[in-house]
PDB file of N, CA and C in Angstrom:
ATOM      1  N   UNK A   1      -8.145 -15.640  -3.687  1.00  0.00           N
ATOM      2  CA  UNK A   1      -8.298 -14.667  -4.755  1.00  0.00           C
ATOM      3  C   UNK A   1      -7.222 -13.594  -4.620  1.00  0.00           C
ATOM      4  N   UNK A   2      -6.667 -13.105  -5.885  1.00  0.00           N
ATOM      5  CA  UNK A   2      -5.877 -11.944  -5.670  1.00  0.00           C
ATOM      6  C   UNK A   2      -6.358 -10.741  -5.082  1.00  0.00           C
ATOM      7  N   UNK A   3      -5.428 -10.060  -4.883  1.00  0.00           N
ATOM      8  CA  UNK A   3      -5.720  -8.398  -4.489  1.00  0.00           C
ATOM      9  C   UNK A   3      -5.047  -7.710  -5.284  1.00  0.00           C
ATOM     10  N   UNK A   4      -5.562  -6.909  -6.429  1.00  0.00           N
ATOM     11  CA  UNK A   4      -4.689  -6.157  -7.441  1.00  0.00           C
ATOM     12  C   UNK A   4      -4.151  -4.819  -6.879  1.00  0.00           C
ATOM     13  N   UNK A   5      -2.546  -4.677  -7.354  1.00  0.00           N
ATOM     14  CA  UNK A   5      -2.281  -3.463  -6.282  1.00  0.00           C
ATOM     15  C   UNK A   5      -1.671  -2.456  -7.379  1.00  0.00           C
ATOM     16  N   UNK A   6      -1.676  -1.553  -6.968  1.00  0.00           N
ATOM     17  CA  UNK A   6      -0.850  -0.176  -7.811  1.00  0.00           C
ATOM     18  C   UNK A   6      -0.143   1.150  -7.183  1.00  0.00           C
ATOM     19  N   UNK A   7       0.597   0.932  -7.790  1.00  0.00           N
ATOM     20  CA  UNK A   7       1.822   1.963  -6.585  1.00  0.00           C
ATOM     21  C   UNK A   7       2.176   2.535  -7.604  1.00  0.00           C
ATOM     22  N   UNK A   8       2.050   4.267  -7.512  1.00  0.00           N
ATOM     23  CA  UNK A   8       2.695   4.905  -8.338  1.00  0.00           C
ATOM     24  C   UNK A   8       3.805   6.005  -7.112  1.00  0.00           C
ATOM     25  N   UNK A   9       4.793   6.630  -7.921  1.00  0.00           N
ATOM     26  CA  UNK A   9       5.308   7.708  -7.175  1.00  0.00           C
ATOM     27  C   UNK A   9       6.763   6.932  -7.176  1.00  0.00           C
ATOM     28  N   UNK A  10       7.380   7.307  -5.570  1.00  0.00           N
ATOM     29  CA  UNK A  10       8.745   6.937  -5.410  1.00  0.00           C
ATOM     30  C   UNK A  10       8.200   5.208  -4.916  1.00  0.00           C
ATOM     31  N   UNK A  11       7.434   5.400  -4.009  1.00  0.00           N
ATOM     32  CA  UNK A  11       6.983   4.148  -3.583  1.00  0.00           C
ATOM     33  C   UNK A  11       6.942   2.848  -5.129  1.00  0.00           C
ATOM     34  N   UNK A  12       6.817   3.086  -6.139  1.00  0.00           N
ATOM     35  CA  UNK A  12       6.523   1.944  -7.329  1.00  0.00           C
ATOM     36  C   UNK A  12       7.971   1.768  -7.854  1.00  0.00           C
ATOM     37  N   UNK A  13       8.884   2.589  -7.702  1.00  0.00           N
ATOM     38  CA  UNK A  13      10.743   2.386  -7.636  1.00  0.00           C
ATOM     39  C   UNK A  13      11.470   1.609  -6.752  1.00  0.00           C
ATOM     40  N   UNK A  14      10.787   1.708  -5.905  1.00  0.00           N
ATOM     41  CA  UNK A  14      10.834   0.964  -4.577  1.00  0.00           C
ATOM     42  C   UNK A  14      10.504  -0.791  -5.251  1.00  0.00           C
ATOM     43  N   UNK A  15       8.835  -0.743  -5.423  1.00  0.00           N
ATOM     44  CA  UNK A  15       8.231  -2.423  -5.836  1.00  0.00           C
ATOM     45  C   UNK A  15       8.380  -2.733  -7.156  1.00  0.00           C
ATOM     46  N   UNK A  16       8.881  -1.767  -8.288  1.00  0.00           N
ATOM     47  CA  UNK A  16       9.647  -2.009  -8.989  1.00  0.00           C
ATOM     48  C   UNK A  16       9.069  -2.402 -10.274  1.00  0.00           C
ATOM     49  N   UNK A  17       7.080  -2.723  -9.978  1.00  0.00           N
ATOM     50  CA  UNK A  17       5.916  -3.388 -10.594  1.00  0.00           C
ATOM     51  C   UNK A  17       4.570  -2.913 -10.429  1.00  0.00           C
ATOM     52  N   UNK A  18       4.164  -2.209 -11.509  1.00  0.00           N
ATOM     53  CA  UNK A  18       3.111  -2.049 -10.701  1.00  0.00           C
ATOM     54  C   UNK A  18       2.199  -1.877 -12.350  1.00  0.00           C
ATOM     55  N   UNK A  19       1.001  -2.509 -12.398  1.00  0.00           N
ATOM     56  CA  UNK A  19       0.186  -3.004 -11.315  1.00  0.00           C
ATOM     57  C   UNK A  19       0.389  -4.350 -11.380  1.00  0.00           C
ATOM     58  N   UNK A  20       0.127  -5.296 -10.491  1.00  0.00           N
ATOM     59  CA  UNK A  20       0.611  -6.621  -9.780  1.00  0.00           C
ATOM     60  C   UNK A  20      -0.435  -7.095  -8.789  1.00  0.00           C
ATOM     61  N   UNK A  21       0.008  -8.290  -8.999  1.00  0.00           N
ATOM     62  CA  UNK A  21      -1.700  -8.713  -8.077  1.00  0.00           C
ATOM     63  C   UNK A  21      -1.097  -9.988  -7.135  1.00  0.00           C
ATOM     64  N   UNK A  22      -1.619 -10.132  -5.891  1.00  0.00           N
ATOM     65  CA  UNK A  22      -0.966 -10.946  -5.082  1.00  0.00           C
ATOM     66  C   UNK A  22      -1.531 -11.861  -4.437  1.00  0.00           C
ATOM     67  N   UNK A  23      -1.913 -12.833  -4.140  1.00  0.00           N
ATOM     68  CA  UNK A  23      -2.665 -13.948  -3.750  1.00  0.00           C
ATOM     69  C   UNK A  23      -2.668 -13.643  -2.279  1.00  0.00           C
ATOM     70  N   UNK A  24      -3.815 -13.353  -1.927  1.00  0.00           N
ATOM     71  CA  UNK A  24      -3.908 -12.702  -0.169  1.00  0.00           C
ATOM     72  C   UNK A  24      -5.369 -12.891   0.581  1.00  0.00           C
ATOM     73  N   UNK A  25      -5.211 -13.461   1.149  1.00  0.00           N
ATOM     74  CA  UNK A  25      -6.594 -14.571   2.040  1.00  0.00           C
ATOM     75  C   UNK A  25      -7.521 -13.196   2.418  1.00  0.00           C
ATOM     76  N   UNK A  26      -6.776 -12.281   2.882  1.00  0.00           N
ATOM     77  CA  UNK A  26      -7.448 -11.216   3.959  1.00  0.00           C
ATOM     78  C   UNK A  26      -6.811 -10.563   5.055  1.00  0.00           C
ATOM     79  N   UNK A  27      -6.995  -9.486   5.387  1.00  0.00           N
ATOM     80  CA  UNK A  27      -6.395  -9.340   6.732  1.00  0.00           C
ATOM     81  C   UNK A  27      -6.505  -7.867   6.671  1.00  0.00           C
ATOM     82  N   UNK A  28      -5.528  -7.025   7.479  1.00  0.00           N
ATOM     83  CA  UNK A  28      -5.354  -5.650   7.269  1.00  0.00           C
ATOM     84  C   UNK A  28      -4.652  -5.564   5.947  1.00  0.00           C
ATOM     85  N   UNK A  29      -4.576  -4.247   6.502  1.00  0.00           N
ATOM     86  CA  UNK A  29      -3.419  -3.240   5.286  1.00  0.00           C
ATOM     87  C   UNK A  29      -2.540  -3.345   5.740  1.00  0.00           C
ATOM     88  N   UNK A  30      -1.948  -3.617   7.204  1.00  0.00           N
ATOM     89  CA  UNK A  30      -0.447  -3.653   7.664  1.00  0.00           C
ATOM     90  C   UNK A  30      -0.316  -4.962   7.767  1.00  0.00           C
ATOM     91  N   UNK A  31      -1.112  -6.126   7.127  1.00  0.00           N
ATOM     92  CA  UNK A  31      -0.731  -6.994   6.802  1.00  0.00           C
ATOM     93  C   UNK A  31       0.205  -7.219   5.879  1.00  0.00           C
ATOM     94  N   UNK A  32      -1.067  -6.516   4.336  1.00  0.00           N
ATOM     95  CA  UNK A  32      -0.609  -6.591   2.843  1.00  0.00           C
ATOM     96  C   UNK A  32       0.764  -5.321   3.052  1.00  0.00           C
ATOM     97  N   UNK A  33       0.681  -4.680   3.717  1.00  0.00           N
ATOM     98  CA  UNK A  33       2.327  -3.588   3.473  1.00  0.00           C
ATOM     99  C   UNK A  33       3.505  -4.698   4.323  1.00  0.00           C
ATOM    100  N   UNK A  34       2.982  -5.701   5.193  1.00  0.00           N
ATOM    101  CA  UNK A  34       4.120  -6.453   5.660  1.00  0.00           C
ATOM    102  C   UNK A  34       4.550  -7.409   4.527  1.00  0.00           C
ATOM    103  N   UNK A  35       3.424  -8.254   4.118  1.00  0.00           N
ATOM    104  CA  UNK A  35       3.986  -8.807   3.182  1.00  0.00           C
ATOM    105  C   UNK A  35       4.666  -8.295   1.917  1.00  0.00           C
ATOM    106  N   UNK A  36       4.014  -7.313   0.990  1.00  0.00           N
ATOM    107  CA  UNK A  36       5.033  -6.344   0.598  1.00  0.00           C
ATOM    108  C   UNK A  36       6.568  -6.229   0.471  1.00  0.00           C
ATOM    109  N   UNK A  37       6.673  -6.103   2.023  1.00  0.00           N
ATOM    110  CA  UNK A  37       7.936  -5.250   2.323  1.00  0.00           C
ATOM    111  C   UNK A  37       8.903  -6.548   2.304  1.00  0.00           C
ATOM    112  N   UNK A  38       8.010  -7.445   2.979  1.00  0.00           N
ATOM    113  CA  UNK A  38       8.733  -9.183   3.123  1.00  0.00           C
ATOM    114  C   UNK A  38       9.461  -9.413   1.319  1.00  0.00           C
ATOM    115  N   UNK A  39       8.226  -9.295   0.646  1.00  0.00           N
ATOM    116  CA  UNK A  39       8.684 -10.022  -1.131  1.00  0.00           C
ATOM    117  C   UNK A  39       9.264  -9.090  -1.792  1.00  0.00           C
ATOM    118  N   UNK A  40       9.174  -7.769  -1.485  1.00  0.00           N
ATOM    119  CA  UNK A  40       9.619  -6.969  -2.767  1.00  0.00           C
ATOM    120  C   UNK A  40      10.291  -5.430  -1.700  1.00  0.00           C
ATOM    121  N   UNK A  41      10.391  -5.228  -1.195  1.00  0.00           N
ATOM    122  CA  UNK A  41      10.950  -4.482  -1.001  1.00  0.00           C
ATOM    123  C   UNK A  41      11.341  -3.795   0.923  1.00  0.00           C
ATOM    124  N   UNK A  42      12.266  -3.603   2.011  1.00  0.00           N
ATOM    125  CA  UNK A  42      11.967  -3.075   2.943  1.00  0.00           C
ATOM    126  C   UNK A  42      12.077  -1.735   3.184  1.00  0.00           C
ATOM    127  N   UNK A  43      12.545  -1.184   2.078  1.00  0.00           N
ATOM    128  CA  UNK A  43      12.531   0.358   1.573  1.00  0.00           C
ATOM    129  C   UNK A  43      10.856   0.404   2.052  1.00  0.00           C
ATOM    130  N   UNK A  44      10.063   0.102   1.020  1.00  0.00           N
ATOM    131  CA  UNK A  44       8.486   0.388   0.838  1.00  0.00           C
ATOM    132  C   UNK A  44       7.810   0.494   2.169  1.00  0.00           C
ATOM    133  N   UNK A  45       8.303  -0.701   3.329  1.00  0.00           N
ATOM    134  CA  UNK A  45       7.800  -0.192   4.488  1.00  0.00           C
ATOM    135  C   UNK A  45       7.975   1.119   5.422  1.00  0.00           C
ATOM    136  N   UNK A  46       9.255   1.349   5.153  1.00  0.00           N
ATOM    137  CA  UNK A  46       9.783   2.536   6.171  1.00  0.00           C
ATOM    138  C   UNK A  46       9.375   3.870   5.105  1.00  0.00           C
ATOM    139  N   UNK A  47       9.103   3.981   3.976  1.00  0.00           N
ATOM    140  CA  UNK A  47       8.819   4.851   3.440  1.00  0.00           C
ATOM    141  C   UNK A  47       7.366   5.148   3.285  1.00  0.00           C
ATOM    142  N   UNK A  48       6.320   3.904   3.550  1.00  0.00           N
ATOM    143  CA  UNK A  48       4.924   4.477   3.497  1.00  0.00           C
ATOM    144  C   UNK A  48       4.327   4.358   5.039  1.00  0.00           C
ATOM    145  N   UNK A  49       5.016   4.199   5.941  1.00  0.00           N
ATOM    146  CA  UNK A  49       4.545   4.277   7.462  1.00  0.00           C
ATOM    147  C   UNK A  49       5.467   5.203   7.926  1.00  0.00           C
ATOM    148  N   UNK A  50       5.047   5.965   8.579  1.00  0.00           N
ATOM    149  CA  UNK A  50       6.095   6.642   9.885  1.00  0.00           C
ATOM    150  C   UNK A  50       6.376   6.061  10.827  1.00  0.00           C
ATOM    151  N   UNK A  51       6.958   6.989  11.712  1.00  0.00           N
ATOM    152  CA  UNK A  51       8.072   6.090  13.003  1.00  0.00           C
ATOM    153  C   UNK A  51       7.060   5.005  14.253  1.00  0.00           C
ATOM    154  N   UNK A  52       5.600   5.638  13.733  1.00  0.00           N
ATOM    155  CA  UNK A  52       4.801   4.867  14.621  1.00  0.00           C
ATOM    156  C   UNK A  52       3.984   4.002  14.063  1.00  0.00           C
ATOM    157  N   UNK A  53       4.379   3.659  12.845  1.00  0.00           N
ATOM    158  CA  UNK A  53       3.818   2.641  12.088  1.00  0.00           C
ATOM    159  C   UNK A  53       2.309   2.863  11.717  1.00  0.00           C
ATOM    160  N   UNK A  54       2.337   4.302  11.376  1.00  0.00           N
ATOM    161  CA  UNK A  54       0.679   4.792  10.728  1.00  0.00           C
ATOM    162  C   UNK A  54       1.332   5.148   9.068  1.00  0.00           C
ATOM    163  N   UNK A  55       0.530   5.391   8.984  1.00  0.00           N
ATOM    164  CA  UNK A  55       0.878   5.604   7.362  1.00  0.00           C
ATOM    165  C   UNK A  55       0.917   6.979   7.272  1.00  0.00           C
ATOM    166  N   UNK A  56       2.321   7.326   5.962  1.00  0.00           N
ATOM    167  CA  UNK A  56       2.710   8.571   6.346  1.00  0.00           C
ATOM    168  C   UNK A  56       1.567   9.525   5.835  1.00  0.00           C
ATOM    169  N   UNK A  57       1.882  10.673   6.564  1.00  0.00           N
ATOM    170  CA  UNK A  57       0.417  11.876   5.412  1.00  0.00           C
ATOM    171  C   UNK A  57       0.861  12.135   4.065  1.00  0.00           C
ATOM    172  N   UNK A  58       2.393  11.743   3.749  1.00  0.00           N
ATOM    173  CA  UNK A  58       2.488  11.961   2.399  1.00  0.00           C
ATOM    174  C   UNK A  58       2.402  11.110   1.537  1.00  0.00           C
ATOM    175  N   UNK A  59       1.374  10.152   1.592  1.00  0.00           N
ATOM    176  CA  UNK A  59       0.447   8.796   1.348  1.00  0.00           C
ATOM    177  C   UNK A  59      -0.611   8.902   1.292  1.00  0.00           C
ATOM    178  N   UNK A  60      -0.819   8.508   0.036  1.00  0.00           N
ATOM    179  CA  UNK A  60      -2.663   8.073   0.134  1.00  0.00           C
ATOM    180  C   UNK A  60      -3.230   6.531  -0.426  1.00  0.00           C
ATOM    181  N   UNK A  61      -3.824   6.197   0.560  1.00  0.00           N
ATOM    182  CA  UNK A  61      -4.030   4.900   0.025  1.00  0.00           C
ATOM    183  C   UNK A  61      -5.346   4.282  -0.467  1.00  0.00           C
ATOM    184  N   UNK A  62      -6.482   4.099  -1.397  1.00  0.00           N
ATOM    185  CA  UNK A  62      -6.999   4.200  -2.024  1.00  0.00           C
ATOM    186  C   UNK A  62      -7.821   2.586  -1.743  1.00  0.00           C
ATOM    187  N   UNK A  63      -8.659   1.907  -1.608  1.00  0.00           N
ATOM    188  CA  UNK A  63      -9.060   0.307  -1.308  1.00  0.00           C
ATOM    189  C   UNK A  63     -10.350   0.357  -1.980  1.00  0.00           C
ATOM    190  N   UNK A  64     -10.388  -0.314  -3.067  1.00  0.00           N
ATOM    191  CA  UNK A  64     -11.721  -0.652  -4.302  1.00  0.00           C
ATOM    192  C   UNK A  64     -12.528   1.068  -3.934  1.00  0.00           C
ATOM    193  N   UNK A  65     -11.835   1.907  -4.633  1.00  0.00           N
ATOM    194  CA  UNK A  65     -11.977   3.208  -4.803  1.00  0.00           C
ATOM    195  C   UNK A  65     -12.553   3.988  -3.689  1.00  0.00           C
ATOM    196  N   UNK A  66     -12.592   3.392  -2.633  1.00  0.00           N
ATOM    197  CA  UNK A  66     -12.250   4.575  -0.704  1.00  0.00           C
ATOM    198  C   UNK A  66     -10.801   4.593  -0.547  1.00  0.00           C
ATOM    199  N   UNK A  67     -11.280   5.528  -0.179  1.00  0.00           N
ATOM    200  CA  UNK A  67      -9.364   6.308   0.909  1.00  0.00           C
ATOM    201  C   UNK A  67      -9.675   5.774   1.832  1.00  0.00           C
ATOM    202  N   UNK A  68      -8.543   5.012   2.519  1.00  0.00           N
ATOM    203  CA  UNK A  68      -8.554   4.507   4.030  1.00  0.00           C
ATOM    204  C   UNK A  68      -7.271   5.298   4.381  1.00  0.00           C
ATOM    205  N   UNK A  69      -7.197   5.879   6.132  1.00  0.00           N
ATOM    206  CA  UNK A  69      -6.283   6.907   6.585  1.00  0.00           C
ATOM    207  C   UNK A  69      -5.809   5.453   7.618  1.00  0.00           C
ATOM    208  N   UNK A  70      -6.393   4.785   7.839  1.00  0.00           N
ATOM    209  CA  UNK A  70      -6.053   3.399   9.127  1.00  0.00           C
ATOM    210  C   UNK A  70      -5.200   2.273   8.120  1.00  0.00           C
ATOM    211  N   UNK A  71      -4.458   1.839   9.390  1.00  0.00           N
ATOM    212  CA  UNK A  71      -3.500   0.871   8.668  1.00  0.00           C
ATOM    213  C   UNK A  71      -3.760   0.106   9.104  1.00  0.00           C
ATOM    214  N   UNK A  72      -5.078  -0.313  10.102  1.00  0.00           N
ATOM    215  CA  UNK A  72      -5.710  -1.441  10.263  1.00  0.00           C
ATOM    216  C   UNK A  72      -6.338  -1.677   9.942  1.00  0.00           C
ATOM    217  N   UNK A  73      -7.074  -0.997   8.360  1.00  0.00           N
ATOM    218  CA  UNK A  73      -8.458  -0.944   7.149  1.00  0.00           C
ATOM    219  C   UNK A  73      -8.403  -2.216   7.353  1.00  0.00           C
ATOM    220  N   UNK A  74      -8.993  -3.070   6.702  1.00  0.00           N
ATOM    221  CA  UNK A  74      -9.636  -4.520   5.838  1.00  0.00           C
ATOM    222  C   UNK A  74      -9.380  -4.483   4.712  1.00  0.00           C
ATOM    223  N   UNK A  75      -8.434  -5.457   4.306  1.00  0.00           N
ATOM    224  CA  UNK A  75      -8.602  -6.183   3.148  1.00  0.00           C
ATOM    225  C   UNK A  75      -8.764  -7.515   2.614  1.00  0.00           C
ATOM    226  N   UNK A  76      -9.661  -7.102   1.624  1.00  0.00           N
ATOM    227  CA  UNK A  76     -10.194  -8.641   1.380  1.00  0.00           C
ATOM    228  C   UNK A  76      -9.618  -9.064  -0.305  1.00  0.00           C
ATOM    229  N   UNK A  77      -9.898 -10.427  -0.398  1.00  0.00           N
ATOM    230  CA  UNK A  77      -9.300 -10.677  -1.998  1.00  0.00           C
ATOM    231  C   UNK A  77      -9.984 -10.096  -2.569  1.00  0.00           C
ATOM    232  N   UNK A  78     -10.085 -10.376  -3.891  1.00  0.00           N
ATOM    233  CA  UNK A  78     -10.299  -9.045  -4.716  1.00  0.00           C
ATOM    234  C   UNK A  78     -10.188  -7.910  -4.833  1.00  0.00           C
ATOM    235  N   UNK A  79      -9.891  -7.200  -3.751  1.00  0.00           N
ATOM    236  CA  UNK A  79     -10.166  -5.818  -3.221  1.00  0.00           C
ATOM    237  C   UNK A  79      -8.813  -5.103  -4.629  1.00  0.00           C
ATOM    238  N   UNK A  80      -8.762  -4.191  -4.772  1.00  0.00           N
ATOM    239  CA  UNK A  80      -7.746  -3.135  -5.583  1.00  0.00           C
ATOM    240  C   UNK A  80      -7.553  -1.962  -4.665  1.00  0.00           C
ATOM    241  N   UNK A  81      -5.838  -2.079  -4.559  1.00  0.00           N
ATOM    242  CA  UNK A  81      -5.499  -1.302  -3.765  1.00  0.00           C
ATOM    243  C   UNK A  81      -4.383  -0.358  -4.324  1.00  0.00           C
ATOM    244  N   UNK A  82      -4.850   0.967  -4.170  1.00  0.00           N
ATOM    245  CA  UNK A  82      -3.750   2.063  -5.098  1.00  0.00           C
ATOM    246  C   UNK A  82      -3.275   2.531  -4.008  1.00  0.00           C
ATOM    247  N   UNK A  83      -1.920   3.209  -4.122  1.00  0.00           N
ATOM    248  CA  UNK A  83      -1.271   3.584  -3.478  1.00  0.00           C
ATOM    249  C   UNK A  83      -0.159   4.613  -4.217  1.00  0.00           C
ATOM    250  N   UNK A  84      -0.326   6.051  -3.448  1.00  0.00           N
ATOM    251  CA  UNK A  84       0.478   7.239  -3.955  1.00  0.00           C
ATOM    252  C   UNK A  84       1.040   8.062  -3.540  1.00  0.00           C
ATOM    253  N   UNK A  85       1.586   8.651  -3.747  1.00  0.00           N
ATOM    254  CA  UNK A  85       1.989  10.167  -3.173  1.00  0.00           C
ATOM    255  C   UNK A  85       1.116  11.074  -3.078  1.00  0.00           C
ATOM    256  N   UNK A  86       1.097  11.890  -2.013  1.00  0.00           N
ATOM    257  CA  UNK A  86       0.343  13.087  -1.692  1.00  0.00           C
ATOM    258  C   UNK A  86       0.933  14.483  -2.796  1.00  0.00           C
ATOM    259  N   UNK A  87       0.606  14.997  -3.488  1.00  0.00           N
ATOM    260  CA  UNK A  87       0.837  16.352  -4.541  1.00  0.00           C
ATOM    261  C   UNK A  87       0.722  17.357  -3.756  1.00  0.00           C
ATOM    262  N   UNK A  88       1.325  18.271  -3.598  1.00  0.00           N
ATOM    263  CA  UNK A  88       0.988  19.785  -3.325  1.00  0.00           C
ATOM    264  C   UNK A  88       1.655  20.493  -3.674  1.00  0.00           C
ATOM    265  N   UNK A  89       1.313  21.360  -3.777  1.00  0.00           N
ATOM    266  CA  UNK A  89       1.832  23.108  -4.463  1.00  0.00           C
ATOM    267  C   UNK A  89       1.847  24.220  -3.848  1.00  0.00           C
ATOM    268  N   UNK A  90       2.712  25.373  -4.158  1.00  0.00           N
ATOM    269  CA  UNK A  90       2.571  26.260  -3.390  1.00  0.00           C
ATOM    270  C   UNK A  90       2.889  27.589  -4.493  1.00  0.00           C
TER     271      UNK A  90
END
């Protein structure tokens, strides 16, 4: 089953598509951001993980409408996964 995904921000310039849905058995989230980075882009990896391969804070990542902060969440097919930029103001 697919996993429908949506990337807005700099990150969706990067994948170039969004929303898009990807045929994905299961696994983590640093699965689905490896494969990702594998088909469409290696910009997208180094820009939504930091140097230690967590996901940056200026990211939010969204999984069938929870925020997950772990990049070892679960994902399963079907699941819908948004993905954005963090906003702030001053």
């Amino acid at each position: 089953m697919p996993v429908k995904i949506r990337v807005y921000g700099l990150l969706r310039t990067m994948i170039e598509e969004s929303p898009f849905s990807v045929e994905f058995p299961g696994g983590s989230l640093a699965d689905l951001v490896e494969r990702l980075s594998r088909e469409r882009s290696e910009e997208f990896r180094k820009e939504l993980l930091d140097e230690e391969g967590n996901l940056d804070y200026a990211y939010m990542v969204i999984v069938s409408g929870e925020r997950v902060t772990d990049i070892a969440a679960p994902i399963k097919p079907d699941d819908e996964v948004v993905i954005t930029s963090m906003l702030a103001g001053g």
